[in-house]
PDB file of N, CA and C in Angstrom:
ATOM      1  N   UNK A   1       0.820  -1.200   0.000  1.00  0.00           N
ATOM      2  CA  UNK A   1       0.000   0.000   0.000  1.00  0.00           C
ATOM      3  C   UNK A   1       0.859   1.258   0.000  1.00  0.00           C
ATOM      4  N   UNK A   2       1.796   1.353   0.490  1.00  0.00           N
ATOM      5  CA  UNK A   2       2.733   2.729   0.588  1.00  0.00           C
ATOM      6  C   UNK A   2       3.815   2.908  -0.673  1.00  0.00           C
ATOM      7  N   UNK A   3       3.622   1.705  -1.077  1.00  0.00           N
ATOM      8  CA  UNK A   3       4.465   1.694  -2.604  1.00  0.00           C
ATOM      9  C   UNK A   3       3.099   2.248  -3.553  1.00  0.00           C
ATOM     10  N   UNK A   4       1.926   2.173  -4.198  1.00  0.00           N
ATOM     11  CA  UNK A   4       1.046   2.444  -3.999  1.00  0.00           C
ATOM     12  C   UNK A   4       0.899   4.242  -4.234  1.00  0.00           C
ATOM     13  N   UNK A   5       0.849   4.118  -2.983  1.00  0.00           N
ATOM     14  CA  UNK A   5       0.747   5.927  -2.152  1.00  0.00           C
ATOM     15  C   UNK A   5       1.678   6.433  -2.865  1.00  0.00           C
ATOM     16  N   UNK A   6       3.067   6.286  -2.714  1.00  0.00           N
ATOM     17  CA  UNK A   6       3.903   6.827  -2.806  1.00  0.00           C
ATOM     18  C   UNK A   6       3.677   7.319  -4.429  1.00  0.00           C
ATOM     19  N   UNK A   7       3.773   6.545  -5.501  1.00  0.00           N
ATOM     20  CA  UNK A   7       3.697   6.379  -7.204  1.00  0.00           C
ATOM     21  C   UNK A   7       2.195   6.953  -7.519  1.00  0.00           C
ATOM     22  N   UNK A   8       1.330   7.288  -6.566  1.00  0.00           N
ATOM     23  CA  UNK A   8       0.312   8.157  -6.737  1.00  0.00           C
ATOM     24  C   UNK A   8       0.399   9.666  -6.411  1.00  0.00           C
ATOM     25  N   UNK A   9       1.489   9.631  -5.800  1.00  0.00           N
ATOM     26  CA  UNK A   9       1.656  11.111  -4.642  1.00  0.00           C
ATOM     27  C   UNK A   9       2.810  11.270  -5.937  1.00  0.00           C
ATOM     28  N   UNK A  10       3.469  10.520  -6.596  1.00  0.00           N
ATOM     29  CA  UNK A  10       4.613  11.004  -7.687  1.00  0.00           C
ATOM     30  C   UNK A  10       3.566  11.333  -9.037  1.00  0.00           C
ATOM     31  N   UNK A  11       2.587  10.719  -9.423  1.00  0.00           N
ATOM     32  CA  UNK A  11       2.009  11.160 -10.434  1.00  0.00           C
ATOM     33  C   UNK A  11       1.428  12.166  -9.907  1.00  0.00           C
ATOM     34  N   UNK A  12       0.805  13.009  -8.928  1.00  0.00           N
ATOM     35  CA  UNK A  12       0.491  14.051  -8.998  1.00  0.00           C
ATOM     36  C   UNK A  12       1.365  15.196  -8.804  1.00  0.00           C
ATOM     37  N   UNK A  13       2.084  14.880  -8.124  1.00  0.00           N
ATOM     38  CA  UNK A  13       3.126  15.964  -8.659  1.00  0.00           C
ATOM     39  C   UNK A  13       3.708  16.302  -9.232  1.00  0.00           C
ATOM     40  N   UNK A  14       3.817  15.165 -10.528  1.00  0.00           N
ATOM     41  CA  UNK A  14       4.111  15.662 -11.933  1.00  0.00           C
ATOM     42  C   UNK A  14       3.207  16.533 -12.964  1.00  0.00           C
ATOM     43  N   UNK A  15       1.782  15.809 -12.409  1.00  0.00           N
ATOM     44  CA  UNK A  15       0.946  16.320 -12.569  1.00  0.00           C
ATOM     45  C   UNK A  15       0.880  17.736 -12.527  1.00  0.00           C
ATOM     46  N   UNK A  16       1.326  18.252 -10.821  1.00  0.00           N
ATOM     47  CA  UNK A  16       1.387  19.539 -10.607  1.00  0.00           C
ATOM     48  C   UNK A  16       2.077  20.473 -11.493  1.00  0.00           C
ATOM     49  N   UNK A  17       3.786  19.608 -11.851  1.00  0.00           N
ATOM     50  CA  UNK A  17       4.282  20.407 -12.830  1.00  0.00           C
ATOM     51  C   UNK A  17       3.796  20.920 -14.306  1.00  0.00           C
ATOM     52  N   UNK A  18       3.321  20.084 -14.661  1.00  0.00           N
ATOM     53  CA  UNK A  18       2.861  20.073 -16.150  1.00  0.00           C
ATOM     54  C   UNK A  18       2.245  21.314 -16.055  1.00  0.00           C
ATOM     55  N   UNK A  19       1.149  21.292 -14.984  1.00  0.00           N
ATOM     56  CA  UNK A  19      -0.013  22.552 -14.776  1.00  0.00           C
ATOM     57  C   UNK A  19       0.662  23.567 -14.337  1.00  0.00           C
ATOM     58  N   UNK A  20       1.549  23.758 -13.918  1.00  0.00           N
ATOM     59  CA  UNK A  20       2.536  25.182 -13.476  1.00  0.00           C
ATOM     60  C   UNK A  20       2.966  25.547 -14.935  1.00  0.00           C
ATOM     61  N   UNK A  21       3.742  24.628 -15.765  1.00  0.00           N
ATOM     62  CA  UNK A  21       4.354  25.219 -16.597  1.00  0.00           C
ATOM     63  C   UNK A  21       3.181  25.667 -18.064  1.00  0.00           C
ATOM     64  N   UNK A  22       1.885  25.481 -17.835  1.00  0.00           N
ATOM     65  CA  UNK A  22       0.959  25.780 -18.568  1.00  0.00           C
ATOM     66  C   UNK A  22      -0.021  26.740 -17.795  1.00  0.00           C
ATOM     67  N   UNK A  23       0.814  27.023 -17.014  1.00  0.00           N
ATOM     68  CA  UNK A  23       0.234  28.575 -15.933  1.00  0.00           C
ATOM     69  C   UNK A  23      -1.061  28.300 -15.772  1.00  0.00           C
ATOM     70  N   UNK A  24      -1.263  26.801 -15.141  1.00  0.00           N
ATOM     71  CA  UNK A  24      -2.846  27.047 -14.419  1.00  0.00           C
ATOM     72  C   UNK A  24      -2.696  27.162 -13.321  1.00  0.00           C
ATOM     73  N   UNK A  25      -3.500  27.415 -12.565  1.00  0.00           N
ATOM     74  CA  UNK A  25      -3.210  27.652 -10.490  1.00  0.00           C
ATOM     75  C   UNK A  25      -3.460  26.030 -10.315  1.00  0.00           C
ATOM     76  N   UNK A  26      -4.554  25.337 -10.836  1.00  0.00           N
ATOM     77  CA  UNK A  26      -4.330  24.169 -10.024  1.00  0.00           C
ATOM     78  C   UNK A  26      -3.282  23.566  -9.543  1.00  0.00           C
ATOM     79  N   UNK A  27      -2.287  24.024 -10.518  1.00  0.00           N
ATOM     80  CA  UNK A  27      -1.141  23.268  -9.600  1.00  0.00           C
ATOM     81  C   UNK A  27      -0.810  22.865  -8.120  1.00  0.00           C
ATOM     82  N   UNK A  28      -0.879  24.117  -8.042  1.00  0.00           N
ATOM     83  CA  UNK A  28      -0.833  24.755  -6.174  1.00  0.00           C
ATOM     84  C   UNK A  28      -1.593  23.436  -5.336  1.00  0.00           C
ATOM     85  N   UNK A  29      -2.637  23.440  -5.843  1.00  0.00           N
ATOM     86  CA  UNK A  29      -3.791  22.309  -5.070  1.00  0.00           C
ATOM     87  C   UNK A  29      -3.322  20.413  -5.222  1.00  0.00           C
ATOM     88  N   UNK A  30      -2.756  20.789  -6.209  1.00  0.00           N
ATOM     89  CA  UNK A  30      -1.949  19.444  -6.378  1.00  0.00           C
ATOM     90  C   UNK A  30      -1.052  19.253  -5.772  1.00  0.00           C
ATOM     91  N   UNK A  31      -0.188  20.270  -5.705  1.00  0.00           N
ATOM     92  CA  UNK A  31       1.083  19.956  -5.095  1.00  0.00           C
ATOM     93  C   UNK A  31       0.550  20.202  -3.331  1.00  0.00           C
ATOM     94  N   UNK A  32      -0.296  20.516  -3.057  1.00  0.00           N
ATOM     95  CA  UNK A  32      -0.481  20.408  -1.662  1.00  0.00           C
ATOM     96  C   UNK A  32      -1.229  19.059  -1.288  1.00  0.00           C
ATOM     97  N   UNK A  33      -2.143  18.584  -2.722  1.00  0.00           N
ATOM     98  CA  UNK A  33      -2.005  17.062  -1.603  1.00  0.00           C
ATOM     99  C   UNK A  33      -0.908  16.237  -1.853  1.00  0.00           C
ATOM    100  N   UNK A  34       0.069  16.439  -2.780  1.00  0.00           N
ATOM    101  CA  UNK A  34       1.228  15.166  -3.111  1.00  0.00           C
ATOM    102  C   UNK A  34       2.236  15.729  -1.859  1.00  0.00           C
ATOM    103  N   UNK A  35       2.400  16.720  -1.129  1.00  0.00           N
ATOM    104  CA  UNK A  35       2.991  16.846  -0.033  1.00  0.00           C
ATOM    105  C   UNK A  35       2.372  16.655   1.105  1.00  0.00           C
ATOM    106  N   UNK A  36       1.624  16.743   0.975  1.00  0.00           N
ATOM    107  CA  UNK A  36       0.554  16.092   2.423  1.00  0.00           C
ATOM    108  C   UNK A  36       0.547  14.274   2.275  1.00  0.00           C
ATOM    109  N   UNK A  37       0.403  13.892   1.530  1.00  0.00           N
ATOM    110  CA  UNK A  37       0.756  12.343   1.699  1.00  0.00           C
ATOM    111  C   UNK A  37       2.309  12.043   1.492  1.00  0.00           C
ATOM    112  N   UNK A  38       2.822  12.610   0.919  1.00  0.00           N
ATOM    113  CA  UNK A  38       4.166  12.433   0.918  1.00  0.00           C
ATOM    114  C   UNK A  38       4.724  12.623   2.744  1.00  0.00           C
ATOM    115  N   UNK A  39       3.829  13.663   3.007  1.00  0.00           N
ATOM    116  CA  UNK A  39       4.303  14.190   4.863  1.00  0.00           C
ATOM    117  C   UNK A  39       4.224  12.942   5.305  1.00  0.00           C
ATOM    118  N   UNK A  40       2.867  12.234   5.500  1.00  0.00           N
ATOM    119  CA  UNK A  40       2.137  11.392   6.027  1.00  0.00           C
ATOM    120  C   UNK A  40       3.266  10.279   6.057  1.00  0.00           C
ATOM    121  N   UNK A  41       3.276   9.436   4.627  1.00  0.00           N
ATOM    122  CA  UNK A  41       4.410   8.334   3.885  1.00  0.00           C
ATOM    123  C   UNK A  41       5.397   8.230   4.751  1.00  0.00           C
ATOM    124  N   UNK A  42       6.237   9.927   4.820  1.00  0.00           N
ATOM    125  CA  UNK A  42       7.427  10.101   5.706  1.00  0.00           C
ATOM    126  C   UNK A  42       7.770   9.548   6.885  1.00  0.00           C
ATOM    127  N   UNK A  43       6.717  10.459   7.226  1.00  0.00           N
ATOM    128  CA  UNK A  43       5.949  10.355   8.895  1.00  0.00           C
ATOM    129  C   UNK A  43       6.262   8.861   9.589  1.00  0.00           C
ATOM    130  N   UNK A  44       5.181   7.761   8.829  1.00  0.00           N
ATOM    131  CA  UNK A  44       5.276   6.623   9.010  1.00  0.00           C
ATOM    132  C   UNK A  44       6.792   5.676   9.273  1.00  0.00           C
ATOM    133  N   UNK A  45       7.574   6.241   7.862  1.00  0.00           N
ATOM    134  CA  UNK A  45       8.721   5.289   7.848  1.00  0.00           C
ATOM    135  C   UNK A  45       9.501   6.596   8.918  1.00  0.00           C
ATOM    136  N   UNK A  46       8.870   7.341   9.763  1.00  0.00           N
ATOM    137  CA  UNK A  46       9.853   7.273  10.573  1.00  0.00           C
ATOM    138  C   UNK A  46      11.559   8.545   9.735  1.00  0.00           C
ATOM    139  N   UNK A  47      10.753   8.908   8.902  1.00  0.00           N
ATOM    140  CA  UNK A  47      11.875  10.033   8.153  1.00  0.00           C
ATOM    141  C   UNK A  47      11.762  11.153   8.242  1.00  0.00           C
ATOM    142  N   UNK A  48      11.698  11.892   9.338  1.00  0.00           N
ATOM    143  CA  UNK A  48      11.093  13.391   9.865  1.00  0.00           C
ATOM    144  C   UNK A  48      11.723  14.841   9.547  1.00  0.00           C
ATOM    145  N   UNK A  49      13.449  14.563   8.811  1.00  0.00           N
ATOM    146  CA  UNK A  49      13.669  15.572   8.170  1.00  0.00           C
ATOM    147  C   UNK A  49      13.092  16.130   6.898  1.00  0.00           C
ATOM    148  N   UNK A  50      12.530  14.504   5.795  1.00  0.00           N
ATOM    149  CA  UNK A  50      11.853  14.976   4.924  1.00  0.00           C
ATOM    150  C   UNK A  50      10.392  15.448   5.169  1.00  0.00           C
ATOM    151  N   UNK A  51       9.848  14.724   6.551  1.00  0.00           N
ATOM    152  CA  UNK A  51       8.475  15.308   6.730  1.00  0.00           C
ATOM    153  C   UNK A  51       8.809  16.898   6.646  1.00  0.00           C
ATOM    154  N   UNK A  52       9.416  16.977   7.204  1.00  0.00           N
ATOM    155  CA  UNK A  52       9.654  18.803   7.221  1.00  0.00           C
ATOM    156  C   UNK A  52      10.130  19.389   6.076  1.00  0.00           C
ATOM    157  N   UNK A  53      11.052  18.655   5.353  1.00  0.00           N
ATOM    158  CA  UNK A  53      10.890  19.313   3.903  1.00  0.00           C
ATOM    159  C   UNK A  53       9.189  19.032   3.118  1.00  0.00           C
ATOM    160  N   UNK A  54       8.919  18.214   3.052  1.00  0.00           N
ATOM    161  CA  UNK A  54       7.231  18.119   2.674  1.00  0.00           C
ATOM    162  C   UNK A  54       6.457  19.482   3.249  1.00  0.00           C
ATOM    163  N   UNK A  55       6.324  19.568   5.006  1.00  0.00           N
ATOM    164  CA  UNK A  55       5.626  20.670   5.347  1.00  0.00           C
ATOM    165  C   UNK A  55       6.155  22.017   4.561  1.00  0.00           C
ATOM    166  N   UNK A  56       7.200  21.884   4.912  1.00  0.00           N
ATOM    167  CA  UNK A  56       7.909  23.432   3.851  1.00  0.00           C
ATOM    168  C   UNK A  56       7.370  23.753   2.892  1.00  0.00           C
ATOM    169  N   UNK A  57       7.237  22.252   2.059  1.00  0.00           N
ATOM    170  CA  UNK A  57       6.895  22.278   0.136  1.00  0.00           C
ATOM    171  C   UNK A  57       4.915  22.252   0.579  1.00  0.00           C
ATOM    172  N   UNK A  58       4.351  22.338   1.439  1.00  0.00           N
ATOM    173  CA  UNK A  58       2.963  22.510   1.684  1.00  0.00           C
ATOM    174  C   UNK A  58       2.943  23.829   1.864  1.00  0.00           C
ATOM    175  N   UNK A  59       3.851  24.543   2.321  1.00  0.00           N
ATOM    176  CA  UNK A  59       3.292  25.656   2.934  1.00  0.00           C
ATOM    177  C   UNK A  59       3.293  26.604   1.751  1.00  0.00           C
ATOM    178  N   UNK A  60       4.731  26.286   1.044  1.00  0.00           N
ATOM    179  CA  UNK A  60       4.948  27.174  -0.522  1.00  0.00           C
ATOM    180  C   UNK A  60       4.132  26.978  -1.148  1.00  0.00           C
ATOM    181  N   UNK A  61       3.432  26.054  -1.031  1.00  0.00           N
ATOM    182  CA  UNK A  61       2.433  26.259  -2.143  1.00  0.00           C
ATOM    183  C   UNK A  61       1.069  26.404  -1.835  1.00  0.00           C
ATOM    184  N   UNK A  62       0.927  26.352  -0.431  1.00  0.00           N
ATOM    185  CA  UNK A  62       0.082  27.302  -0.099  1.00  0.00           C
ATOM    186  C   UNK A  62      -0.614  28.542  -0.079  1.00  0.00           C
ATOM    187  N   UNK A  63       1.019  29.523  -0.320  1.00  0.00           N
ATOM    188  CA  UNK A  63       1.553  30.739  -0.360  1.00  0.00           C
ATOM    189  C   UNK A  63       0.720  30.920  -1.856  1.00  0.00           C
ATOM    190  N   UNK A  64       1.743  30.233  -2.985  1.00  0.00           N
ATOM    191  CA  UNK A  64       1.697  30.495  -4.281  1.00  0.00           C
ATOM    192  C   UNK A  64       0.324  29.927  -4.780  1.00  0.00           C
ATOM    193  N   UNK A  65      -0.806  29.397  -3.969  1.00  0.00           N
ATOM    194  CA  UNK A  65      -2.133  29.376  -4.412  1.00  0.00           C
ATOM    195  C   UNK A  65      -2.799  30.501  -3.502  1.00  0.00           C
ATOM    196  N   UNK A  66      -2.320  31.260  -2.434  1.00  0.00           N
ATOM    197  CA  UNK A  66      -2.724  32.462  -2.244  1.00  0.00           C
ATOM    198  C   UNK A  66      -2.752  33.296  -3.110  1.00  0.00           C
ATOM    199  N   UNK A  67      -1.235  33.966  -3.276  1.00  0.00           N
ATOM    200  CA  UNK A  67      -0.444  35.162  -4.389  1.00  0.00           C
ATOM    201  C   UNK A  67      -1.450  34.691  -6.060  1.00  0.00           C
ATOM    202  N   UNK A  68      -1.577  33.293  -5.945  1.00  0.00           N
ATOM    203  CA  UNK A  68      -2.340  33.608  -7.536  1.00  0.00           C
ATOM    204  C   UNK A  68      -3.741  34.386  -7.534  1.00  0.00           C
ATOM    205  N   UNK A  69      -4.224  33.682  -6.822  1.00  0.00           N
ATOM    206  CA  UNK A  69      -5.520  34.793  -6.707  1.00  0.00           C
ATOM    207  C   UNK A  69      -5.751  36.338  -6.591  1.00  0.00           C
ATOM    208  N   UNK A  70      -4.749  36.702  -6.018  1.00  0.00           N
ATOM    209  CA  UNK A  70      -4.450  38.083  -6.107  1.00  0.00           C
ATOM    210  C   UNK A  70      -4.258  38.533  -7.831  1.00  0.00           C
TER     211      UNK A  70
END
């Protein structure tokens, strides 16, 4: 199941890219759930520096689905 997760949480964040570089905002929304399960994934195996790079990469793009709406 976390092999799974993981190759789902990677297709959407490729996903995300594609849609950045074709300047839609969804991106933003993508890339905040492929870092939120990616957090989670982390979390589990126990890898808490990348959980915190994940939260980081949640929060940026948090930011940058704020700033688009503006």
């Amino acid at each position: 199941m976390v092999e799974i997760l993981g190759a789902v949480c990677s297709v959407i964040a490729v996903a995300g890219v594609v849609l950045n570089n074709r300047k839609v905002a969804a991106c933003f929304y993508l890339w905040i759930i492929s870092n939120m399960i990616s957090a989670g994934l982390h979390a589990e195996a126990g890898m808490y520096s990348l959980v915190i790079r994940d939260l980081i990469f949640c929060a940026l793009a948090v930011e940058g689905a704020i700033k688009w709406r503006k």
